[in-house]
N, C-alpha and C. Protein backbone atom coordinates (compact mmCIF):
# COMPACT_ATOMS: atom_id res chain seq x y z
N UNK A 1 5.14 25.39 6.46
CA UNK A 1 4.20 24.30 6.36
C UNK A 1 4.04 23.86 4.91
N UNK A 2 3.71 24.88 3.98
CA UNK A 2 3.71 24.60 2.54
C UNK A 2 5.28 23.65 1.72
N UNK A 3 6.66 24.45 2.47
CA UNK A 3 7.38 23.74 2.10
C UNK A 3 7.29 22.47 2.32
N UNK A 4 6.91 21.74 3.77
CA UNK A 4 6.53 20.54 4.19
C UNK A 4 6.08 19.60 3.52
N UNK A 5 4.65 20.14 3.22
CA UNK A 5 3.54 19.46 2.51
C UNK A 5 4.35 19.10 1.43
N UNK A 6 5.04 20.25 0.32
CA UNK A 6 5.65 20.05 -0.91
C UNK A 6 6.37 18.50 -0.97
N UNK A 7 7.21 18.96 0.19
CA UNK A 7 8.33 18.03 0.45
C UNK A 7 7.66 16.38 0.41
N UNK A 8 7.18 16.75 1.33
CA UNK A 8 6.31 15.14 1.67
C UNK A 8 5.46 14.99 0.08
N UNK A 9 4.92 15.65 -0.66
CA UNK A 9 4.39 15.21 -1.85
C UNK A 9 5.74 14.69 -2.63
N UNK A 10 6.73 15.22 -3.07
CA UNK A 10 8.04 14.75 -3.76
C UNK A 10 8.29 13.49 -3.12
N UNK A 11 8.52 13.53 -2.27
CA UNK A 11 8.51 12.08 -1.67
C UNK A 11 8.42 10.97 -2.04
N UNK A 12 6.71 10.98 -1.87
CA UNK A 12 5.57 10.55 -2.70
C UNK A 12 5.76 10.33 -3.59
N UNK A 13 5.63 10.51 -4.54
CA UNK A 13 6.15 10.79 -6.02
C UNK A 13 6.75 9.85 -6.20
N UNK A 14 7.93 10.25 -5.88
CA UNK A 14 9.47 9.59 -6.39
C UNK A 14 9.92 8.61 -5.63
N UNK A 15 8.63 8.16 -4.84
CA UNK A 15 9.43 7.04 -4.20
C UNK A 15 8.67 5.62 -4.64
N UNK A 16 7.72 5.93 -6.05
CA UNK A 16 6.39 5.01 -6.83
C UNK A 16 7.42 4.25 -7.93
N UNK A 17 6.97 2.38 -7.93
CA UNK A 17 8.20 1.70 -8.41
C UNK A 17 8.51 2.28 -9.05
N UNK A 18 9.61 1.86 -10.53
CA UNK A 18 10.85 2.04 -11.41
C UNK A 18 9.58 0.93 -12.54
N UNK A 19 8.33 0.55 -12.66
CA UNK A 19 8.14 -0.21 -13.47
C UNK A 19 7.07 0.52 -14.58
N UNK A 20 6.22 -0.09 -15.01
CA UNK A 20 5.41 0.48 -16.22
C UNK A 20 4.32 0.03 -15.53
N UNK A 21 3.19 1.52 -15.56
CA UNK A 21 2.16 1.24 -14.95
C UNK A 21 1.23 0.00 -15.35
N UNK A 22 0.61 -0.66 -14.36
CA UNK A 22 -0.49 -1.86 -14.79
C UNK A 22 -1.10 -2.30 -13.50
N UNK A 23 -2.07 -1.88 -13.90
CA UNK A 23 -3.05 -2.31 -12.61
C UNK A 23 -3.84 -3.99 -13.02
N UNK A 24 -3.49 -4.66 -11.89
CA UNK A 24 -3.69 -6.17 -11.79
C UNK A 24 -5.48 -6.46 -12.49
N UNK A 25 -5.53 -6.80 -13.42
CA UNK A 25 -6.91 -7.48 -14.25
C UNK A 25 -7.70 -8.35 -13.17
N UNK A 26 -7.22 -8.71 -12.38
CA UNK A 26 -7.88 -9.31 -11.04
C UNK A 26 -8.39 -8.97 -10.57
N UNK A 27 -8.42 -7.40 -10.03
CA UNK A 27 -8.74 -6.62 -9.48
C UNK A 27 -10.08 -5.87 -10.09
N UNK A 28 -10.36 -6.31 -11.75
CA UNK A 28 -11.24 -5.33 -12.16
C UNK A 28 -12.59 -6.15 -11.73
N UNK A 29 -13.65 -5.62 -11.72
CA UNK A 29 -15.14 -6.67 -11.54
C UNK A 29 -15.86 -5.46 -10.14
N UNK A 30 -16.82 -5.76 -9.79
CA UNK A 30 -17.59 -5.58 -8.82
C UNK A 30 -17.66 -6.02 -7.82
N UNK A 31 -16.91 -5.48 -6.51
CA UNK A 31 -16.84 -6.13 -5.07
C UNK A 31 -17.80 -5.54 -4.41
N UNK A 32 -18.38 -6.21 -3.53
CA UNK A 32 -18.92 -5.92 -2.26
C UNK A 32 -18.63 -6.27 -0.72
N UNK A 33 -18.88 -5.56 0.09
CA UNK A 33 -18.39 -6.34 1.91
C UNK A 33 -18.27 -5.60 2.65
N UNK A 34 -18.12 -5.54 3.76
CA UNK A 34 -17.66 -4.58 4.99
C UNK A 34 -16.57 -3.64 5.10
N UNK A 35 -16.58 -2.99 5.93
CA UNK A 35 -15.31 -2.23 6.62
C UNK A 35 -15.44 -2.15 7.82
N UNK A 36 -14.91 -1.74 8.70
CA UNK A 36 -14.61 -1.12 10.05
C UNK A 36 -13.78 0.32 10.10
N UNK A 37 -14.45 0.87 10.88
CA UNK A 37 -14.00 2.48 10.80
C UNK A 37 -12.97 2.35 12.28
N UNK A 38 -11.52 2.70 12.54
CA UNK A 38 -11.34 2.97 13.56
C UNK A 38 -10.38 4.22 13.97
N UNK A 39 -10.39 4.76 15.13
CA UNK A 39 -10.08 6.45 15.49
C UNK A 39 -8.30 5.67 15.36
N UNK A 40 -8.07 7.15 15.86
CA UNK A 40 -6.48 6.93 15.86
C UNK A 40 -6.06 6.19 17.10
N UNK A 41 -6.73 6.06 17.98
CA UNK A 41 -6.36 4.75 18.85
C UNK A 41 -6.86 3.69 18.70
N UNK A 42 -6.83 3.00 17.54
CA UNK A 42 -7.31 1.61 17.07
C UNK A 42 -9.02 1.46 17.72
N UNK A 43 -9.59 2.14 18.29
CA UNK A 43 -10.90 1.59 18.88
C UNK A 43 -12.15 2.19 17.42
N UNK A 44 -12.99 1.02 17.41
CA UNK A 44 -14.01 0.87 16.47
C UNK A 44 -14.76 1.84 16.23
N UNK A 45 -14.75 2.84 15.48
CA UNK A 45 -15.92 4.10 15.47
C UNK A 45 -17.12 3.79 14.49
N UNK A 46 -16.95 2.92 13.91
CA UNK A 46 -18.34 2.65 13.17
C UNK A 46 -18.40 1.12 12.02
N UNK A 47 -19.38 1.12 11.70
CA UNK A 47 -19.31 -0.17 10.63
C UNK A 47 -19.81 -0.23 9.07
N UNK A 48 -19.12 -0.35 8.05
CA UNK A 48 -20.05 0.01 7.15
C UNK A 48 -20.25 -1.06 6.04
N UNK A 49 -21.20 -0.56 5.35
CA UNK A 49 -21.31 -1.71 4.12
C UNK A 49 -20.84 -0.88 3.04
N UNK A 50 -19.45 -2.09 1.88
CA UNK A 50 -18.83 -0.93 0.84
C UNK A 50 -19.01 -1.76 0.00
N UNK A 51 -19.15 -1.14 -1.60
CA UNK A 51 -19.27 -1.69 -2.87
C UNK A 51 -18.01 -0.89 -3.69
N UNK A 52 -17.26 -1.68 -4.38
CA UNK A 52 -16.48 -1.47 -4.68
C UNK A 52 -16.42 -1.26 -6.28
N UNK A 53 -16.10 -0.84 -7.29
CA UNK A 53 -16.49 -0.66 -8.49
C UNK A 53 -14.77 -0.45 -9.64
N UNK A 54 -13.97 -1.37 -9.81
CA UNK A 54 -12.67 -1.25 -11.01
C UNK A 54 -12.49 -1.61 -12.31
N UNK A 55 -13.05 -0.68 -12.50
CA UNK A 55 -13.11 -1.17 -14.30
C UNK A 55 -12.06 -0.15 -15.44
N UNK A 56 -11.75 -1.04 -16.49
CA UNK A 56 -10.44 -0.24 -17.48
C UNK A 56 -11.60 1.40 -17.99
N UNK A 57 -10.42 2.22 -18.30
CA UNK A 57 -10.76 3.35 -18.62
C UNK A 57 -10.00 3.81 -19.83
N UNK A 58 -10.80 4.61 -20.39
CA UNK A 58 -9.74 4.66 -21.98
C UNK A 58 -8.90 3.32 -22.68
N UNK A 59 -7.62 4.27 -22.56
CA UNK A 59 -6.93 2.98 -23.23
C UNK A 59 -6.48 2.38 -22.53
N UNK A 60 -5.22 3.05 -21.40
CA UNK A 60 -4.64 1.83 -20.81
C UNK A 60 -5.10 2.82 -18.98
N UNK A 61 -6.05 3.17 -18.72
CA UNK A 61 -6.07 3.62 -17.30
C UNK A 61 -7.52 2.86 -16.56
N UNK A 62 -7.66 3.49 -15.31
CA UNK A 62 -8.59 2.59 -14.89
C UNK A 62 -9.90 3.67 -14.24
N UNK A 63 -11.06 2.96 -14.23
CA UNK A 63 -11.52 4.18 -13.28
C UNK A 63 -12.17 3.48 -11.57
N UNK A 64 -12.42 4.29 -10.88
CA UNK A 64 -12.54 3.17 -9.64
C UNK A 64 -14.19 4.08 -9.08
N UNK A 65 -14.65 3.15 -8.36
CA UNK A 65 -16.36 3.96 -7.54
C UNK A 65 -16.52 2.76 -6.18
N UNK A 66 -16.87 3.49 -5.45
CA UNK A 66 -16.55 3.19 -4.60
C UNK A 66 -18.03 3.80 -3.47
N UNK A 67 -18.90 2.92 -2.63
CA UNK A 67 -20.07 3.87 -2.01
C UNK A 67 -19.61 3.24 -0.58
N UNK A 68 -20.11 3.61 -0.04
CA UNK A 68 -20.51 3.13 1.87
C UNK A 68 -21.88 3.40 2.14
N UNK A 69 -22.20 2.57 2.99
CA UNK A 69 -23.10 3.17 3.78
C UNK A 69 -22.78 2.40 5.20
N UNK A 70 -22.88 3.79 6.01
CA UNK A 70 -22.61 3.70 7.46
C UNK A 70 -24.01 3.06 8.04
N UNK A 71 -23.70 2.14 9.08
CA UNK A 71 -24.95 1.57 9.27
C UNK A 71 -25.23 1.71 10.71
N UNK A 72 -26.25 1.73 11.36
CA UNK A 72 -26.46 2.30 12.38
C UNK A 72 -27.18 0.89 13.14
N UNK A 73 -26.60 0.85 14.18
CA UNK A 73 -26.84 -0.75 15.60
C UNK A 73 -26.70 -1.92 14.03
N UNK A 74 -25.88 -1.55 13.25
CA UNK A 74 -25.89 -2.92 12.78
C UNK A 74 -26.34 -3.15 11.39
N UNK A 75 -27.09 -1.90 11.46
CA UNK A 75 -28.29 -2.13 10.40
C UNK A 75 -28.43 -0.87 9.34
N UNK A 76 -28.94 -1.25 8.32
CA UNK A 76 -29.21 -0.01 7.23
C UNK A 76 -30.87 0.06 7.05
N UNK A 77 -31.10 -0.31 7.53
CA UNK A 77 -32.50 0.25 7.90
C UNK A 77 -33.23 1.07 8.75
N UNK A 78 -32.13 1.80 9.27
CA UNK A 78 -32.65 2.49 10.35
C UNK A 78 -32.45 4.16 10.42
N UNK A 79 -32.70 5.03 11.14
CA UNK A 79 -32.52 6.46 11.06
C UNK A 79 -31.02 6.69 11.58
N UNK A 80 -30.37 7.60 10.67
CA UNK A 80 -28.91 8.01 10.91
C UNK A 80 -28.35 7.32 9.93
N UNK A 81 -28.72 6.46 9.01
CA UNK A 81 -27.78 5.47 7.89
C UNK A 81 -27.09 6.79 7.24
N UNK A 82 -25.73 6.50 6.91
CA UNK A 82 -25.54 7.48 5.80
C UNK A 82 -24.61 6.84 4.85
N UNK A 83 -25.16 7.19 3.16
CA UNK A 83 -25.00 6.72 2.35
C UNK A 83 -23.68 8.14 1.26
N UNK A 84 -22.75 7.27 1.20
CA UNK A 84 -21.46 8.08 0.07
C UNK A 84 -21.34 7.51 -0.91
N UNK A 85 -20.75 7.85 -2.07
CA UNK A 85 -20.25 7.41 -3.21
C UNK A 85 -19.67 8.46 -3.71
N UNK A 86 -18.04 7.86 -4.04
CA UNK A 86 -17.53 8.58 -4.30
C UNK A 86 -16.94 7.73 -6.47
N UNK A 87 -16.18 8.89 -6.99
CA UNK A 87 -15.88 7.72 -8.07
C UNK A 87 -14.67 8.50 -8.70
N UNK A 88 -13.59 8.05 -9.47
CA UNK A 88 -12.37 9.40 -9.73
C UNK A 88 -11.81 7.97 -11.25
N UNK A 89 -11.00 8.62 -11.94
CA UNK A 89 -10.62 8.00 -13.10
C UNK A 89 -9.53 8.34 -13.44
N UNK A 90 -8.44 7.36 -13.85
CA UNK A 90 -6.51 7.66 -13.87
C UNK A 90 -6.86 7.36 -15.46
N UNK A 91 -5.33 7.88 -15.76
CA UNK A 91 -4.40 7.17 -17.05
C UNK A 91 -3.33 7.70 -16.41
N UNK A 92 -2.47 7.05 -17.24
CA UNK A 92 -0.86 6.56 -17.40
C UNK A 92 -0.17 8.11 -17.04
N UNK A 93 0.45 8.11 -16.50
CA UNK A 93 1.48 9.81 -16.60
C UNK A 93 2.36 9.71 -17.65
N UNK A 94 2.58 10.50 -17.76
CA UNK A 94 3.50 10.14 -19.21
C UNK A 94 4.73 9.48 -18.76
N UNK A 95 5.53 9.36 -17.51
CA UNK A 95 6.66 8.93 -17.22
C UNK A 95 5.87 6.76 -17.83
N UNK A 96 4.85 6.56 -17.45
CA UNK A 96 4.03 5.15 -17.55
C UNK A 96 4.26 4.41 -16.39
N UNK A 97 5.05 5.46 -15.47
CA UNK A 97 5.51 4.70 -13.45
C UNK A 97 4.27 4.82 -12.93
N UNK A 98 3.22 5.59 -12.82
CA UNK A 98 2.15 5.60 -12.43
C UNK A 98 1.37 6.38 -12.68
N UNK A 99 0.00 5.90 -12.25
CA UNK A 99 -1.57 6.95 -13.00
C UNK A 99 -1.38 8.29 -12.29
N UNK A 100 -2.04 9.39 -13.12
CA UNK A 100 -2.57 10.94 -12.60
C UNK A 100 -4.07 10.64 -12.92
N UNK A 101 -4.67 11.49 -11.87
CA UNK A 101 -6.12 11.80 -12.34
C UNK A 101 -6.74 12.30 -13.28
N UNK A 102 -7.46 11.52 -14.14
CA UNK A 102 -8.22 12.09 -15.16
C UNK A 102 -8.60 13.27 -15.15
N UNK A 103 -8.08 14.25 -16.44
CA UNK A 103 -9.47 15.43 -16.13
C UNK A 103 -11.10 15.66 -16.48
N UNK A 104 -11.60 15.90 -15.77
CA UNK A 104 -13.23 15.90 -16.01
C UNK A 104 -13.41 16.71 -16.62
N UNK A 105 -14.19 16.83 -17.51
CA UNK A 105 -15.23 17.30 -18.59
C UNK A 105 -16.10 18.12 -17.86
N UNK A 106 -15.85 19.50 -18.26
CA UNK A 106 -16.98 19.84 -17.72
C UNK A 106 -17.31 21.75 -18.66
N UNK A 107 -18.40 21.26 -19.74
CA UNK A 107 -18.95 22.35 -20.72
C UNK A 107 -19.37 23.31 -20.07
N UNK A 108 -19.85 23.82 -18.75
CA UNK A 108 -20.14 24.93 -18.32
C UNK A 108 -18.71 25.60 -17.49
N UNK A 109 -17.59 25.25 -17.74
CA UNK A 109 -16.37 25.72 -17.32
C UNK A 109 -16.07 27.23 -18.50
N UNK A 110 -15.72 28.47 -17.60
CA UNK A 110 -15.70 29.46 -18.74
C UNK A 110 -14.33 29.81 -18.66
N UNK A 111 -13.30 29.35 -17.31
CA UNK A 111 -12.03 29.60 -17.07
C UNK A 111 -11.18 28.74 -16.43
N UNK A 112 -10.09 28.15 -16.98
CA UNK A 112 -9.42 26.96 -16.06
C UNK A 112 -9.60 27.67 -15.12
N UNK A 113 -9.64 26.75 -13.73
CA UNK A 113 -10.09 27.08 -12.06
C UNK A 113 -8.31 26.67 -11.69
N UNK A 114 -7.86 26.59 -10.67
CA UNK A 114 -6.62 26.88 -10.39
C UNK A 114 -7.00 25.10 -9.56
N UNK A 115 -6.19 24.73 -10.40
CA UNK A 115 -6.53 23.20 -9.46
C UNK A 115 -5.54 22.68 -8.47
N UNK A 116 -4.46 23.26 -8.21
CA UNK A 116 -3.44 23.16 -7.19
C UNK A 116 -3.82 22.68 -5.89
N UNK A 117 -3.31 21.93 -5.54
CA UNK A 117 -3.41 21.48 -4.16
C UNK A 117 -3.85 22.68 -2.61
N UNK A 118 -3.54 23.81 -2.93
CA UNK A 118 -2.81 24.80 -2.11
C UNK A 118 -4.10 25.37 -2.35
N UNK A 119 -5.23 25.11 -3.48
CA UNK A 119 -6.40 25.36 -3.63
C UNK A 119 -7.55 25.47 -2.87
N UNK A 120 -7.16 23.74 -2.42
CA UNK A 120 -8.14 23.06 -1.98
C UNK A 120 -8.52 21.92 -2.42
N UNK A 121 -7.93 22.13 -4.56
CA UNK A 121 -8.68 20.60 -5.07
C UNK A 121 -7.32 19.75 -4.36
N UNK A 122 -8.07 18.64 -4.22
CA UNK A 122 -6.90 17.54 -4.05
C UNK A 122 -6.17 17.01 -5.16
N UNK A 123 -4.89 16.73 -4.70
CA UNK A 123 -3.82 16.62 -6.40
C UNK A 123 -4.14 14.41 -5.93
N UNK A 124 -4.11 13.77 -6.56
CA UNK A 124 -4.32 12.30 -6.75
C UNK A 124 -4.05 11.58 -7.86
N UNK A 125 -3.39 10.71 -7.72
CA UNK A 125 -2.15 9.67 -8.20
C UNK A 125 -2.65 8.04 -8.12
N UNK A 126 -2.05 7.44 -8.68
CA UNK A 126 -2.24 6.15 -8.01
C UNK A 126 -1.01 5.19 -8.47
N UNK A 127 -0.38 4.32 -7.73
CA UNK A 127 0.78 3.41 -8.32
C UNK A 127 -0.13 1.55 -8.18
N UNK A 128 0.31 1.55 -9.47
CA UNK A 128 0.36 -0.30 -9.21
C UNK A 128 1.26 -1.29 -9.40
N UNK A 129 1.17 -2.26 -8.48
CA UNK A 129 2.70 -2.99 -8.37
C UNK A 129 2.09 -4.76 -7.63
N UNK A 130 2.83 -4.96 -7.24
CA UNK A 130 2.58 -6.53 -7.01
C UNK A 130 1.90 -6.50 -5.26
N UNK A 131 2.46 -5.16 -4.61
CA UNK A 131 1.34 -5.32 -3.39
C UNK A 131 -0.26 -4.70 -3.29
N UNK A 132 -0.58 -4.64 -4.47
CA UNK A 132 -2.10 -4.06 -4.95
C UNK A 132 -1.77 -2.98 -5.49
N UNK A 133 -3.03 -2.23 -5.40
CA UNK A 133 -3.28 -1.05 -6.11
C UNK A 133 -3.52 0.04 -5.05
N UNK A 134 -2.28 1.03 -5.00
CA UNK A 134 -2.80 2.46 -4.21
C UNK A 134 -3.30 3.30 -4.43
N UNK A 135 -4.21 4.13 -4.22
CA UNK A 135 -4.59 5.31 -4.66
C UNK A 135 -4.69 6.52 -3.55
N UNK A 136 -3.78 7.29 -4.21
CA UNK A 136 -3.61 8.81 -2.60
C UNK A 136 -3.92 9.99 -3.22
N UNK A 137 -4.30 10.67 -2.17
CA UNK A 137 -5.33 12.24 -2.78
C UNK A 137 -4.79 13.21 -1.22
N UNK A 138 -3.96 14.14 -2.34
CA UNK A 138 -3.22 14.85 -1.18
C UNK A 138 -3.75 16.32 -1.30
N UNK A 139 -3.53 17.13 0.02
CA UNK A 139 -4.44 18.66 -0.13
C UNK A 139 -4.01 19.09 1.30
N UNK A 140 -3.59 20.28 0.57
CA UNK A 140 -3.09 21.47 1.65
C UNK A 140 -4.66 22.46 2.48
N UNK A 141 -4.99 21.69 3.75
CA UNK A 141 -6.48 22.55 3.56
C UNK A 141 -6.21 24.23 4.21
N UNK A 142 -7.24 24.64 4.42
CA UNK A 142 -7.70 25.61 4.88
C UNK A 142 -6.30 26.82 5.89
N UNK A 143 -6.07 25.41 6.71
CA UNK A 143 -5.64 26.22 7.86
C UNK A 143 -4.31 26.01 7.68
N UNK A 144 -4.08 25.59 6.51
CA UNK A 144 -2.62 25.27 6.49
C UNK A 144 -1.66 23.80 6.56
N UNK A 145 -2.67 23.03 7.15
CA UNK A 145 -2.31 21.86 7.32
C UNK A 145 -2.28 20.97 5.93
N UNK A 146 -1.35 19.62 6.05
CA UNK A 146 -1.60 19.10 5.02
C UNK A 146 -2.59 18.10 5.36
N UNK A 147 -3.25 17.14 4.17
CA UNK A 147 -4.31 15.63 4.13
C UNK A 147 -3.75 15.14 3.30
N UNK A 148 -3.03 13.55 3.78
CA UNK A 148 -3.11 12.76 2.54
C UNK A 148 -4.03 11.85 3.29
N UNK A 149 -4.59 11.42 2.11
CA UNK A 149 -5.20 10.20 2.20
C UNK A 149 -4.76 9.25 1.48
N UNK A 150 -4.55 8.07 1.97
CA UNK A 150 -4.12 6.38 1.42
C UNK A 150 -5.18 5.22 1.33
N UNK A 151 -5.30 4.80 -0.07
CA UNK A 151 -5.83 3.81 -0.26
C UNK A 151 -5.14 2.64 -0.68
N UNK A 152 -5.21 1.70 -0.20
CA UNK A 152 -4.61 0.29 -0.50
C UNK A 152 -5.94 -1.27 -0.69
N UNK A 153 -5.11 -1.25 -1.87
CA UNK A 153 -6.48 -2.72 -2.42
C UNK A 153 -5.89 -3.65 -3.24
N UNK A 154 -6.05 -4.35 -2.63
CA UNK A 154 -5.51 -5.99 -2.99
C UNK A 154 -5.89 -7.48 -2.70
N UNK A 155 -5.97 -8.18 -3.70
CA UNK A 155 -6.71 -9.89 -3.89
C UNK A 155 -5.68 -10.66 -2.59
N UNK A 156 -6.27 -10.93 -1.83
CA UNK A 156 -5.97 -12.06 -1.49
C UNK A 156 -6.91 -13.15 -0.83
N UNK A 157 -6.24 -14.31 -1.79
CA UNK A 157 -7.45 -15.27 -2.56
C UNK A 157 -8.27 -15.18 -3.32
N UNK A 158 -9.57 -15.23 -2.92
CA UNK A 158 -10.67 -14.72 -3.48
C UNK A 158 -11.77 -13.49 -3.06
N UNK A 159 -11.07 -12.50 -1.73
CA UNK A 159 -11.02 -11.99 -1.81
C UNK A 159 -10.49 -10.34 -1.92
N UNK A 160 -11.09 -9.19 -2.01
CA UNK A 160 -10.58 -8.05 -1.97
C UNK A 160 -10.32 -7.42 -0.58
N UNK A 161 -9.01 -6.91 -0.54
CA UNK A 161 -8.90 -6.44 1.05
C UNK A 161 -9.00 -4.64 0.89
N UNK A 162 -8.94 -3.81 1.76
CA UNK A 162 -9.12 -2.60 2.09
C UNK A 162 -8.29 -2.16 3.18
N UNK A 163 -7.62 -1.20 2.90
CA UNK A 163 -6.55 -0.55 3.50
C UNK A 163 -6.91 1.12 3.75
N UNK A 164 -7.43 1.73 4.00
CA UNK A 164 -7.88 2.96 3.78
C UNK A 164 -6.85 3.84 5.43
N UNK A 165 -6.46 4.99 4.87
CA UNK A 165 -5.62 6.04 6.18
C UNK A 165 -6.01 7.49 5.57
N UNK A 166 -6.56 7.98 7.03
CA UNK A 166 -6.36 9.34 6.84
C UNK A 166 -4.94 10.12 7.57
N UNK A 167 -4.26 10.75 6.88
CA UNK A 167 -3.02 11.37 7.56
C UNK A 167 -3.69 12.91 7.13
N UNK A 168 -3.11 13.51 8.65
CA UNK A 168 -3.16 14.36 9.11
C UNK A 168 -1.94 15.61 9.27
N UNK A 169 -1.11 16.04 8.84
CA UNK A 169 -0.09 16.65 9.47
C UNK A 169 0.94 15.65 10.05
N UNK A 170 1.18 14.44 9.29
CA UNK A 170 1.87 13.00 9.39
C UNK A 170 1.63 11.91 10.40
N UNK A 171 -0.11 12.25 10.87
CA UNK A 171 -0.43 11.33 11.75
C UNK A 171 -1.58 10.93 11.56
N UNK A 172 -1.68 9.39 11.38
CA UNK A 172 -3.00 8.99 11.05
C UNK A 172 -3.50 9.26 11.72
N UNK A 173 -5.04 9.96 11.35
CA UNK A 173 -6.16 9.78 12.85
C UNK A 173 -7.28 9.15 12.68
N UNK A 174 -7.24 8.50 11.15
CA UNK A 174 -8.34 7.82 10.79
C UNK A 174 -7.87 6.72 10.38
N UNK A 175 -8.52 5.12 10.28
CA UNK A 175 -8.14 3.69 9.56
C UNK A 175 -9.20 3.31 8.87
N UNK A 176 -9.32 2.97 7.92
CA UNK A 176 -10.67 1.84 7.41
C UNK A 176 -10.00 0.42 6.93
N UNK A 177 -10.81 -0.30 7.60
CA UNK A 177 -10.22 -1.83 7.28
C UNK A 177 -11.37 -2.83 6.63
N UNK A 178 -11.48 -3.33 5.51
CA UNK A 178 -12.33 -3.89 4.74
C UNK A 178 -12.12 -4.87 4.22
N UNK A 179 -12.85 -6.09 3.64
CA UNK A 179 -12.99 -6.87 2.83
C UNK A 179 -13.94 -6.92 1.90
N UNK A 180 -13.63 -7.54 0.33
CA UNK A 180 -14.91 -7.70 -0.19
C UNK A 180 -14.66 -9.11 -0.89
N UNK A 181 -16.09 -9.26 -1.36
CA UNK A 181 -16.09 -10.49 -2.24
C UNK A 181 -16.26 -10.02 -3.74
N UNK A 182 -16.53 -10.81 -4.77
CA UNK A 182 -16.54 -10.43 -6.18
C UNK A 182 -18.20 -10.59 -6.98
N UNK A 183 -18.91 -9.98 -7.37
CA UNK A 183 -20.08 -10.70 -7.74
C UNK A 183 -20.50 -10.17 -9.05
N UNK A 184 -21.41 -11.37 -9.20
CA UNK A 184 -21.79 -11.30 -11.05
C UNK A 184 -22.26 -9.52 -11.47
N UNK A 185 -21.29 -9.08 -12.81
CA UNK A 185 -22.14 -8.24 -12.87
C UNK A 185 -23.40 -8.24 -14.15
């Protein structure tokens, strides 16, 4: 299974364009808008409201934030809402084909922690190219199985679209499908 996972990460990897990383300036600003949650048989499991957050990082990387809130009959005013935010930050790999994840700062650390996939932390990448911006966060969990997760985000027109997959052991069982708009920040 581990060889698997490996395999399918190389893959990955090496299959991110031949160009010099650059994530589209279009893309940076403050979105907001919907999603739709749906199971692995295309049927609707939930609805949410997402804010989207791409702004430059350091010198030439980016960092991205990103919240939901799941809304319940419709609404975020009601009991069961649940509210995420998540937020992660690239630069350049040294090859400059695409971003690695920033490392975090963190002063109460007394021993590098073993950050390997095979860990638990998730290993995450991101490529940019002319069909948006991807970002995938891959992890060998518990029982052996692998998770990637796929993000896909890209302008068209005026606004931002959302591509979100959970893979499973090479089968999606999760989709998120979204739009946003752009607003003053």
């Amino acid at each position: 299974m581990r060889r698997a996972a490996a395999f399918l990460l190389l893959v990955l990897v090496a299959s991110a364009p031949a160009v010099r990383a650059a994530v589209p300036r279009d893309l940076f600003g403050t979105w907001v808008g919907y999603a739709t949650v749906l199971d692995a048989a295309g049927q609707v499991v939930e609805e949410r409201e997402l804010d989207v957050v791409i702004r430059p990082f350091a010198r030439r990387g980016f960092r991205i934030r990103w919240t939901s809130v799941t809304l319940v009959a419709g609404r975020r005013d009601r009991p069961g809402v649940v509210w995420r935010e998540s937020a992660v930050a690239f630069v350049p790999a040294r090859s400059g084909r695409y971003y690695v994840e920033a490392p975090r700062f963190d002063p109460f650390r007394e021993r590098p922690r073993d950050e390997a996939p095979v860990e638990g932390r998730p290993l995450r990448w991101a490529v940019a190219g002319p069909r948006g911006l991807f970002v995938y966060s891959f992890q060998i969990l518990e029982d052996g199985r692998f998770e990637l997760q796929r993000y896909r985000r890209w302008r068209e027109g005026e606004r931002l679209r959302l591509l979100y997959e959970r893979i499973l052991d090479g089968e999606v069982v999760k989709r998120i499908v979204g739009q946003g708009i752009r607003v003053a920040d």
